[in-house]
Protein backbone atom coordinates (compact mmCIF):
# COMPACT_ATOMS: atom_id res chain seq x y z
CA UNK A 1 127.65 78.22 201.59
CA UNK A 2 127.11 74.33 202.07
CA UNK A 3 127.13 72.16 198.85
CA UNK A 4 124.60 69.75 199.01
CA UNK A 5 124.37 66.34 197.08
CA UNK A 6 121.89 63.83 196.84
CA UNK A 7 123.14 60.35 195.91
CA UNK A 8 121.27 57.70 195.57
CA UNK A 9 120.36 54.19 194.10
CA UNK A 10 116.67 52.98 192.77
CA UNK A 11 115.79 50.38 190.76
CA UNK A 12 112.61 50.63 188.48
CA UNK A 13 111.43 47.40 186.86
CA UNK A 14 109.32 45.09 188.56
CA UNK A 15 109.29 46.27 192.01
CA UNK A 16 107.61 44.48 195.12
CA UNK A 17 104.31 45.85 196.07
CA UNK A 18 104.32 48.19 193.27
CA UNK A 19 104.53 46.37 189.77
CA UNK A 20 106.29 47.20 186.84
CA UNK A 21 107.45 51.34 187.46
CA UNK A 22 109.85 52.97 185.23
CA UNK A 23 111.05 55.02 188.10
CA UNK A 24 112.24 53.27 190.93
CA UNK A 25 110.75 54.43 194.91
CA UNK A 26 114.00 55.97 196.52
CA UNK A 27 114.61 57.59 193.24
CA UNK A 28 111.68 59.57 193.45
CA UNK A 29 112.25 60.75 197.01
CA UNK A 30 115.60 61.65 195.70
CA UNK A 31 114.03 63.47 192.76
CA UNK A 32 111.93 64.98 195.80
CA UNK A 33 114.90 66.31 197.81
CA UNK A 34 116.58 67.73 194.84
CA UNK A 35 113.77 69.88 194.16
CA UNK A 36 113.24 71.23 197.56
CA UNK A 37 116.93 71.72 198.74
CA UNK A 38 118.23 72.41 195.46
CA UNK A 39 120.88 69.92 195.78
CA UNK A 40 123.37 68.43 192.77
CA UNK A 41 122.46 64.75 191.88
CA UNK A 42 124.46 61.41 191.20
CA UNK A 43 122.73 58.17 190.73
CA UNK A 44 124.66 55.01 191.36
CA UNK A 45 123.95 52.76 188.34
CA UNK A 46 125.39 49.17 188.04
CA UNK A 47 127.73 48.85 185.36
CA UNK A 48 126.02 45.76 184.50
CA UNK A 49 121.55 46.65 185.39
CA UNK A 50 119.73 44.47 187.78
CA UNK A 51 117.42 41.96 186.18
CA UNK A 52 114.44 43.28 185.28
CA UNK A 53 111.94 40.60 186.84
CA UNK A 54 111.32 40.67 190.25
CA UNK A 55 112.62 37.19 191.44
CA UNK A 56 115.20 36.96 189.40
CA UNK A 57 116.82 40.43 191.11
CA UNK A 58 116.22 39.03 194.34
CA UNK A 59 118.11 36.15 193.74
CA UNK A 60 121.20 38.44 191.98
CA UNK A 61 120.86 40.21 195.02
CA UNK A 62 121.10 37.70 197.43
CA UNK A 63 124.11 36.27 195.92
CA UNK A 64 125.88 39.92 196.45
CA UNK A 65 125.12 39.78 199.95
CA UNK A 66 125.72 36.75 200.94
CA UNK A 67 129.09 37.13 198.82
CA UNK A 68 129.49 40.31 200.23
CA UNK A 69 130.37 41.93 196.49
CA UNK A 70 131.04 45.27 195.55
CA UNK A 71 129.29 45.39 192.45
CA UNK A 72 131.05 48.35 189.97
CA UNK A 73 128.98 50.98 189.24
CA UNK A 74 129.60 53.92 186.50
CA UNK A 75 130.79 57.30 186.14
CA UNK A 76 131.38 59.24 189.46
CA UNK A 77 131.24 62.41 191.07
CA UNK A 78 133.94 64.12 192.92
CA UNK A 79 132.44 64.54 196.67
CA UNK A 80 135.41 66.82 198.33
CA UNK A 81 132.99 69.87 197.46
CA UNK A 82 129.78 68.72 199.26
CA UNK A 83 129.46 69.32 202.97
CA UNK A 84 126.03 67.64 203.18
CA UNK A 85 125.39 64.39 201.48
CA UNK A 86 121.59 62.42 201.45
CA UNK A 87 122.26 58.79 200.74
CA UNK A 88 119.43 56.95 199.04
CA UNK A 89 118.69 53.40 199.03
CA UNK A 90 116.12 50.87 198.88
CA UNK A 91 116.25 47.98 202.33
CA UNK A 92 117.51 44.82 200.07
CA UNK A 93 116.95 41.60 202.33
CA UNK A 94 118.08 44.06 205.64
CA UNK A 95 120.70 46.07 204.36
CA UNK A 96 122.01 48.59 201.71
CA UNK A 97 121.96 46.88 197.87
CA UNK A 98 125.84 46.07 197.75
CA UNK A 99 126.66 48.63 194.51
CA UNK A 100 125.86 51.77 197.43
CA UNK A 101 128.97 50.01 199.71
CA UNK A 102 130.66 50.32 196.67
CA UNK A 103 130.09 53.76 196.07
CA UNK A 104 130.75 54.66 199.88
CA UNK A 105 133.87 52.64 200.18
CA UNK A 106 135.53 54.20 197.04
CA UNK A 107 135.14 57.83 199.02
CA UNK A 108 136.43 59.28 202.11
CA UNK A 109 133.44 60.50 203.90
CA UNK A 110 135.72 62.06 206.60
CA UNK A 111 133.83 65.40 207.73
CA UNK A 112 130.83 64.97 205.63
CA UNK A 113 127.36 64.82 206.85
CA UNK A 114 125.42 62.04 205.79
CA UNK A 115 121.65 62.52 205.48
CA UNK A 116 120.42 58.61 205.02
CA UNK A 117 117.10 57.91 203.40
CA UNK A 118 115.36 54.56 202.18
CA UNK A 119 112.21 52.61 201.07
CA UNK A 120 111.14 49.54 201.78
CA UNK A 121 108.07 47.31 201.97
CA UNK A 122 107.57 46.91 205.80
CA UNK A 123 111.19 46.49 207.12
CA UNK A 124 111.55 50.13 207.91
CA UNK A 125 115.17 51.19 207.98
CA UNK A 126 116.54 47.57 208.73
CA UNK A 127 119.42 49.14 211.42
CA UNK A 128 120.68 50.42 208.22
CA UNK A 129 121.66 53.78 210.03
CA UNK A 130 123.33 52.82 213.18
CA UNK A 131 125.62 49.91 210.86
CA UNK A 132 126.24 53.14 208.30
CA UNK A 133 127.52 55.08 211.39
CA UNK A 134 129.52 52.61 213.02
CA UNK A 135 131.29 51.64 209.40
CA UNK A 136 131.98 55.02 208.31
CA UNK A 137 133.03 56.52 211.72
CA UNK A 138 134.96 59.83 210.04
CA UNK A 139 131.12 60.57 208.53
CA UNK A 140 128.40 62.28 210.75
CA UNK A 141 125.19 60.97 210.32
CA UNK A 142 122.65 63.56 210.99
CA UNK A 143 119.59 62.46 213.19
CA UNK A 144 117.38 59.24 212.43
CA UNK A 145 117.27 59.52 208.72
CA UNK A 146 114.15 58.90 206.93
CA UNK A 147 112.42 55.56 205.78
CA UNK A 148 109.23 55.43 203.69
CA UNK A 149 107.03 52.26 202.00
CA UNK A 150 108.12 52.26 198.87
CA UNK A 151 104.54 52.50 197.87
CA UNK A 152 103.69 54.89 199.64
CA UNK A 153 106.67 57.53 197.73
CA UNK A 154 104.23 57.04 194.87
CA UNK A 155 101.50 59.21 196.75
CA UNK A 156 100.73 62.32 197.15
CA UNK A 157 100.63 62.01 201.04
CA UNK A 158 104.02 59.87 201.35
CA UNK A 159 105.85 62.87 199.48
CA UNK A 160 104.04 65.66 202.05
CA UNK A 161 105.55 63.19 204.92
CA UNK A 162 109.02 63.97 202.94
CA UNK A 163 108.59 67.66 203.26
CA UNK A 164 107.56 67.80 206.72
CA UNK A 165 111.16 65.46 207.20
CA UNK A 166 112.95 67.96 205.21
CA UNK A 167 111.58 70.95 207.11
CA UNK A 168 112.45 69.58 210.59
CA UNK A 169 115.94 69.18 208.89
């Protein structure tokens, strides 16, 4: 039997488009997943939490990319006993937030599957995909992945789109 995990980051907070959630957007997909595949869960939390205002995370943020940091994050999860693993994110400025490289780079993802999903607010999946599969190259990364408006994860309809995904995979 295949071990599924779903890993993911989300930030709640003041989000753009949405306001101030207490549940971030990818985490409810990932919340979503879990339920329907049954899967085991880690969430990668900074060591030290986003800002909490809006502008003043982007501008955190920006500084990790353009940095290129590796933000720690805590705790950890052994992955050698998961076949299949989703990846969660939300598209930060065109890319994964740095703390999920850090995650990815502290684990060999030889012969795992990686399922990717992400929200954003209009940028789609940002290439976020094809760089994933040409960085991790001992990983297969199973079909397209799925990408969702962040807004729209809050909605009845957005999580039927989720399903459907998850059926068709």
């Amino acid at each position: 039997m295949s071990k599924i995990l779903v890993t993911y980051f989300s930030r709640g907070d003041e989000e753009y488009g949405v306001g101030e959630v207490e549940t971030g957007n990818t985490e409810l997909l990932a919340k979503a997943i879990i339920a329907k595949t049954g899967a085991d869960e880690f969430k990668i939390e900074p060591e030290v939490a986003y800002p909490v205002k809006y502008m003043e995370c982007v501008d955190q943020a920006t500084k990790e990319k353009e940095q290129n940091l590796r933000p720690a994050y805590k705790g950890d999860i052994d992955i050698t006993k998961y076949n299949t693993i989703y990846l969660g994110y939300p598209i930060w400025w065109g890319d994964l937030p740095m703390v999920v490289y850090t995650f990815l780079e502290n684990h060999d993802l030889k012969g795992k599957t990686i399922i990717p999903f992400n929200t954003h607010e209009g940028s789609g999946n940002s290439g976020t995909y094809a760089s994933l599969q040409k960085k991790f190259p001992d990983a297969t990364f199973k079909g397209d992945g799925f990408n969702m408006a962040g807004h729209e994860a809050r909605t009845e309809q957005g999580l039927q789109k989720l399903d459907a995904w998850l059926e068709e995979n």
